[in-house]
N, C-alpha and C. Protein backbone atom coordinates (compact mmCIF):
# COMPACT_ATOMS: atom_id res chain seq x y z
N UNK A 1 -2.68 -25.43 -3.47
CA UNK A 1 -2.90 -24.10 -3.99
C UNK A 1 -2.78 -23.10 -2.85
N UNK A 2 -2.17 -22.28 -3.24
CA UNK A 2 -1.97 -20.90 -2.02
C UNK A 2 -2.20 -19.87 -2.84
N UNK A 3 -3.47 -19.01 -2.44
CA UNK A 3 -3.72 -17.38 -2.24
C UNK A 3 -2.89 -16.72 -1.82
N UNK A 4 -2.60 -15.71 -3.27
CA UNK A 4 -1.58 -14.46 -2.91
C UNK A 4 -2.47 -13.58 -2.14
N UNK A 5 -2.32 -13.61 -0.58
CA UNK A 5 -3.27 -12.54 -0.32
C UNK A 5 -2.86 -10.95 -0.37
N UNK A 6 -1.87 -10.94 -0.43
CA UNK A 6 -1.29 -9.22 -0.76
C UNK A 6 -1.87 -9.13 -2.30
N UNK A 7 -1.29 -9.77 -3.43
CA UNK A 7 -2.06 -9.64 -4.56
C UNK A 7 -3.24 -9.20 -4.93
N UNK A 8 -4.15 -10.51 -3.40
CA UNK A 8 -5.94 -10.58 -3.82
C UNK A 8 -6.32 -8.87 -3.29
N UNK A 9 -5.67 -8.31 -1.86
CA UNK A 9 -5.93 -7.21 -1.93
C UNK A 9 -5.42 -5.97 -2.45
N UNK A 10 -5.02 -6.25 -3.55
CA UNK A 10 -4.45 -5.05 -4.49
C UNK A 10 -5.45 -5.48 -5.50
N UNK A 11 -5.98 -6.11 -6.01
CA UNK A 11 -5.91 -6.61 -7.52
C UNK A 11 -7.01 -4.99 -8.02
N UNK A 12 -6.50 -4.99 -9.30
CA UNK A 12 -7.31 -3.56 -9.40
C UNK A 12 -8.91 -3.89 -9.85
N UNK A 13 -8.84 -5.07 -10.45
CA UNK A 13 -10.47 -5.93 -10.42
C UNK A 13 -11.71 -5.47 -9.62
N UNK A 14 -11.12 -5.52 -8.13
CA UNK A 14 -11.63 -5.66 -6.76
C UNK A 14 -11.36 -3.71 -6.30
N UNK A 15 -10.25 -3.08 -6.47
CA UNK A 15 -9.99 -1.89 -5.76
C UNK A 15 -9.90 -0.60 -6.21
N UNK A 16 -9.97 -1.19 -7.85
CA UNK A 16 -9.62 0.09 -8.65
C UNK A 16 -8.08 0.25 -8.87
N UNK A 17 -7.67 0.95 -9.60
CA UNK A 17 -6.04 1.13 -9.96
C UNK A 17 -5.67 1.75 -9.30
N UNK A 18 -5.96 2.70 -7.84
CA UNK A 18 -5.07 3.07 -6.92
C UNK A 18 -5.38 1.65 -5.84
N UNK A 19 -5.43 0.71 -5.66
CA UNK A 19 -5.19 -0.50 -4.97
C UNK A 19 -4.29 -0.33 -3.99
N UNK A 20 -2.82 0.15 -4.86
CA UNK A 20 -1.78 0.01 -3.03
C UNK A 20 -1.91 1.58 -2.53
N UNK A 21 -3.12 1.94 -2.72
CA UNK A 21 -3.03 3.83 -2.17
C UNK A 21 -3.87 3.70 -0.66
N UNK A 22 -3.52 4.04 0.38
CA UNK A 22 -4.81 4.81 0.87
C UNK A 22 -5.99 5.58 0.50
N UNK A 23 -7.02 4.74 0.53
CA UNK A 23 -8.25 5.79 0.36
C UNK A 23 -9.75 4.78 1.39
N UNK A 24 -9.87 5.81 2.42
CA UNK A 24 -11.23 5.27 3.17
C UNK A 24 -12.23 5.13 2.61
N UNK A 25 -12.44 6.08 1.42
CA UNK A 25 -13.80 5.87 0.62
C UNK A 25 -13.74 4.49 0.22
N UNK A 26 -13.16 3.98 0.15
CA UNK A 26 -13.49 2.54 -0.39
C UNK A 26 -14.39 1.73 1.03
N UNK A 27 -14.00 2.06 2.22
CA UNK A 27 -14.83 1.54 2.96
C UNK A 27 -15.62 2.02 3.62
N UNK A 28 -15.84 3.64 3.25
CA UNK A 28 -17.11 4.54 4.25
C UNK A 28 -17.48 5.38 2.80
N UNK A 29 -18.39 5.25 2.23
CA UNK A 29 -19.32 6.61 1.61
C UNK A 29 -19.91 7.29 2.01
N UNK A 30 -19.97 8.33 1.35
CA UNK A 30 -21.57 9.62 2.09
C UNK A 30 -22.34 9.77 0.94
N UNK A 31 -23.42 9.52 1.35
CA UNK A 31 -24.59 9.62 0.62
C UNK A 31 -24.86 11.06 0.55
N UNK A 32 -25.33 11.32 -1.05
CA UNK A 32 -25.89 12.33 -1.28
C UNK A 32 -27.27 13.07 0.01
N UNK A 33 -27.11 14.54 -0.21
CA UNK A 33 -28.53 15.10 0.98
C UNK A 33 -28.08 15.70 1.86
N UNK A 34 -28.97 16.17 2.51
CA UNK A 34 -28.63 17.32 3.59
C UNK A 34 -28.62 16.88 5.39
N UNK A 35 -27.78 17.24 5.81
CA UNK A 35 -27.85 16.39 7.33
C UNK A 35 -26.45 16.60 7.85
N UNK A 36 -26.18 16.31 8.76
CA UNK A 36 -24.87 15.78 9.36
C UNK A 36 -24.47 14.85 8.30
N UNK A 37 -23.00 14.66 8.56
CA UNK A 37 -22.13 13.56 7.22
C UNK A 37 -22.38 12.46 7.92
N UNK A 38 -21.98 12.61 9.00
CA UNK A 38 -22.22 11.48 9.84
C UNK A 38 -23.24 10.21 9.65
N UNK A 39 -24.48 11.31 9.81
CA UNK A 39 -26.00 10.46 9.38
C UNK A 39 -25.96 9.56 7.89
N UNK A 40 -25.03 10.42 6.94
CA UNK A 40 -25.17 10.05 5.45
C UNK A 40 -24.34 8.82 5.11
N UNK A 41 -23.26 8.47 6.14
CA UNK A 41 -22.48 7.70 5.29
C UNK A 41 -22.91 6.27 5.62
N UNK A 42 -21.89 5.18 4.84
CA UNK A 42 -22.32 3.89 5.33
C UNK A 42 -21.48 3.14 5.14
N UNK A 43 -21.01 1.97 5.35
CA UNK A 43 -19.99 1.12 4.87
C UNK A 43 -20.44 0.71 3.75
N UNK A 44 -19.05 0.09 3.00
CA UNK A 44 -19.21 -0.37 1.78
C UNK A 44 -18.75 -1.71 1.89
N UNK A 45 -18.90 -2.66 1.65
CA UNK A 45 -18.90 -3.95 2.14
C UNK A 45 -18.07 -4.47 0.57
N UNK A 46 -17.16 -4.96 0.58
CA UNK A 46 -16.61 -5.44 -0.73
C UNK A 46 -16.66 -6.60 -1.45
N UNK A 47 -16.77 -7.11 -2.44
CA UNK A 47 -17.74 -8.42 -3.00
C UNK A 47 -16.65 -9.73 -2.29
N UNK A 48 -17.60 -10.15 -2.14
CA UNK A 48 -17.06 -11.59 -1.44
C UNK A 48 -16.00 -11.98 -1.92
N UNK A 49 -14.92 -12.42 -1.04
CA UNK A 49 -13.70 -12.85 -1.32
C UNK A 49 -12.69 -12.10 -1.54
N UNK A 50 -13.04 -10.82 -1.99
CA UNK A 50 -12.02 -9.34 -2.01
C UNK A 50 -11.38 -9.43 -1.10
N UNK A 51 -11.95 -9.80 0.55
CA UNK A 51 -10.81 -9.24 1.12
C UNK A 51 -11.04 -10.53 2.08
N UNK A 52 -9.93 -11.24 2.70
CA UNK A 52 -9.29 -12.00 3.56
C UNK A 52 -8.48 -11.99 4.39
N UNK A 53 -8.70 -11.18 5.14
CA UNK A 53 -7.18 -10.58 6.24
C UNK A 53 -6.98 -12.04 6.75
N UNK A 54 -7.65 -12.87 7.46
CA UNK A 54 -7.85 -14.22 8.08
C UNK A 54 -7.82 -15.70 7.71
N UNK A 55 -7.98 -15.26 6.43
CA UNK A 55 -8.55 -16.60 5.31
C UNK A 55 -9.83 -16.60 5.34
N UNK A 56 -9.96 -17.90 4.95
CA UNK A 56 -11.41 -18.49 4.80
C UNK A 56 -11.42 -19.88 5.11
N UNK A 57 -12.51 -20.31 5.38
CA UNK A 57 -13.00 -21.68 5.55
C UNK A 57 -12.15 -22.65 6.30
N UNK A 58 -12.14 -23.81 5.96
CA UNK A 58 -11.60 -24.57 6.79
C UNK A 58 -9.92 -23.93 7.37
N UNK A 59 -9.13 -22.95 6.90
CA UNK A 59 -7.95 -22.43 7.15
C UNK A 59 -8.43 -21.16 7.69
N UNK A 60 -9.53 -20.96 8.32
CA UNK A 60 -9.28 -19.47 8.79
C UNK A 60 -8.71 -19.41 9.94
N UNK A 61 -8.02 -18.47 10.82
CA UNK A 61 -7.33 -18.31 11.45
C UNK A 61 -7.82 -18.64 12.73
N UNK A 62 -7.57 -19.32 13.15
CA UNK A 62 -7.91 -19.39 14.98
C UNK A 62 -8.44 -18.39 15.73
N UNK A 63 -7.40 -16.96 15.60
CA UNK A 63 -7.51 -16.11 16.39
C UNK A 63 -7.84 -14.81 15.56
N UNK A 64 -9.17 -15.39 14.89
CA UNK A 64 -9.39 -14.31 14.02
C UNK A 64 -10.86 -13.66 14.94
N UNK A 65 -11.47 -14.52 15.69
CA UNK A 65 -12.60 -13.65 16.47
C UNK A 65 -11.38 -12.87 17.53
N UNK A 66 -10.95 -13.44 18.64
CA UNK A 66 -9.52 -12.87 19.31
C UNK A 66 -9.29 -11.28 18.71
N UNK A 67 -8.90 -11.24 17.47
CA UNK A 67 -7.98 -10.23 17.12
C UNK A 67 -9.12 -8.92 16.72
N UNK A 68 -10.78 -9.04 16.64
CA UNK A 68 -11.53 -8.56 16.03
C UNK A 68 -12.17 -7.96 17.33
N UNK A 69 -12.26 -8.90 18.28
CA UNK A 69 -13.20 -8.13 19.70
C UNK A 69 -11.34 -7.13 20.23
N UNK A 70 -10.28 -7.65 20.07
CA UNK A 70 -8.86 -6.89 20.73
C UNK A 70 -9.01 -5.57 20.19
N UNK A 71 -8.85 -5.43 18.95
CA UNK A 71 -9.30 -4.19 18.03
C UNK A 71 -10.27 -3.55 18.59
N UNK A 72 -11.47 -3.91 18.27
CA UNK A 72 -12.35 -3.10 19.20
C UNK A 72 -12.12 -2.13 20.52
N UNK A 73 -11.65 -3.06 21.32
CA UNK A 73 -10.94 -2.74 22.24
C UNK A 73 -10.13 -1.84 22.72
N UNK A 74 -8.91 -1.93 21.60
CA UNK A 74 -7.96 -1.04 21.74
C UNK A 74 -8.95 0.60 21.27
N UNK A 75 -9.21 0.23 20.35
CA UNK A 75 -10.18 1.62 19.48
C UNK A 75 -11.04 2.80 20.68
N UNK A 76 -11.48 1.62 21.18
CA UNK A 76 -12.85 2.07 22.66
C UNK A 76 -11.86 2.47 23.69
N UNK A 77 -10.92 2.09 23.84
CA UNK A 77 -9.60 2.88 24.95
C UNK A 77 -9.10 4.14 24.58
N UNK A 78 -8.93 3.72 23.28
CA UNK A 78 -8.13 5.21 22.90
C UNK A 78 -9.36 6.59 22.46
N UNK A 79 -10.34 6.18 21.93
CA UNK A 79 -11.28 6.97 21.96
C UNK A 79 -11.60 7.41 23.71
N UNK A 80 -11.58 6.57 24.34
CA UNK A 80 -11.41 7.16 25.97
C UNK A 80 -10.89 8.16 26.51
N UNK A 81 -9.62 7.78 25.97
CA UNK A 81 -8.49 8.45 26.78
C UNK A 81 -8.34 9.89 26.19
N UNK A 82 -8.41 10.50 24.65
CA UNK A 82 -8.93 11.42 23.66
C UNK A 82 -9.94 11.92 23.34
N UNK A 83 -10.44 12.14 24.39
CA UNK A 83 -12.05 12.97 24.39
C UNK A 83 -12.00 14.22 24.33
């Protein structure tokens, strides 16, 4: 058995019917109230199995911690260098 994973992350089940759109709200909200936005928002964490950039379980990717601290990384440089 093989997971369509382009599929699993479209499916409109999981994303809603704009699925192949850009939209961040799906992974940062702002909470209702008064404050900085900043303070208000939060991640939205998506129900288990929605999303698999890596796989899962016994097939997950080797270099899936690797590619997660690199990211970081790159992010914390360029926020550096763009101050």
């Amino acid at each position: 058995v093989i997971v369509n994973i382009n599929a699993l992350h479209s499916l409109p089940r999981y994303w809603g019917e704009d699925g192949l759109e850009w939209n961040p709200s799906r992974w940062i909200q702002t909470k209702p109230g008064n404050g900085p936005v900043h303070d208000r928002e939060h991640i939205v964490m998506p129900e288990y199995g929605a999303y698999i950039p890596w796989g899962e379980g016994m097939r997950t990717c080797p270099g899936k911690k690797f590619s997660q601290v690199e990211h970081v990384a790159v992010i914390a440089s360029t926020f550096c260098e763009h101050n």
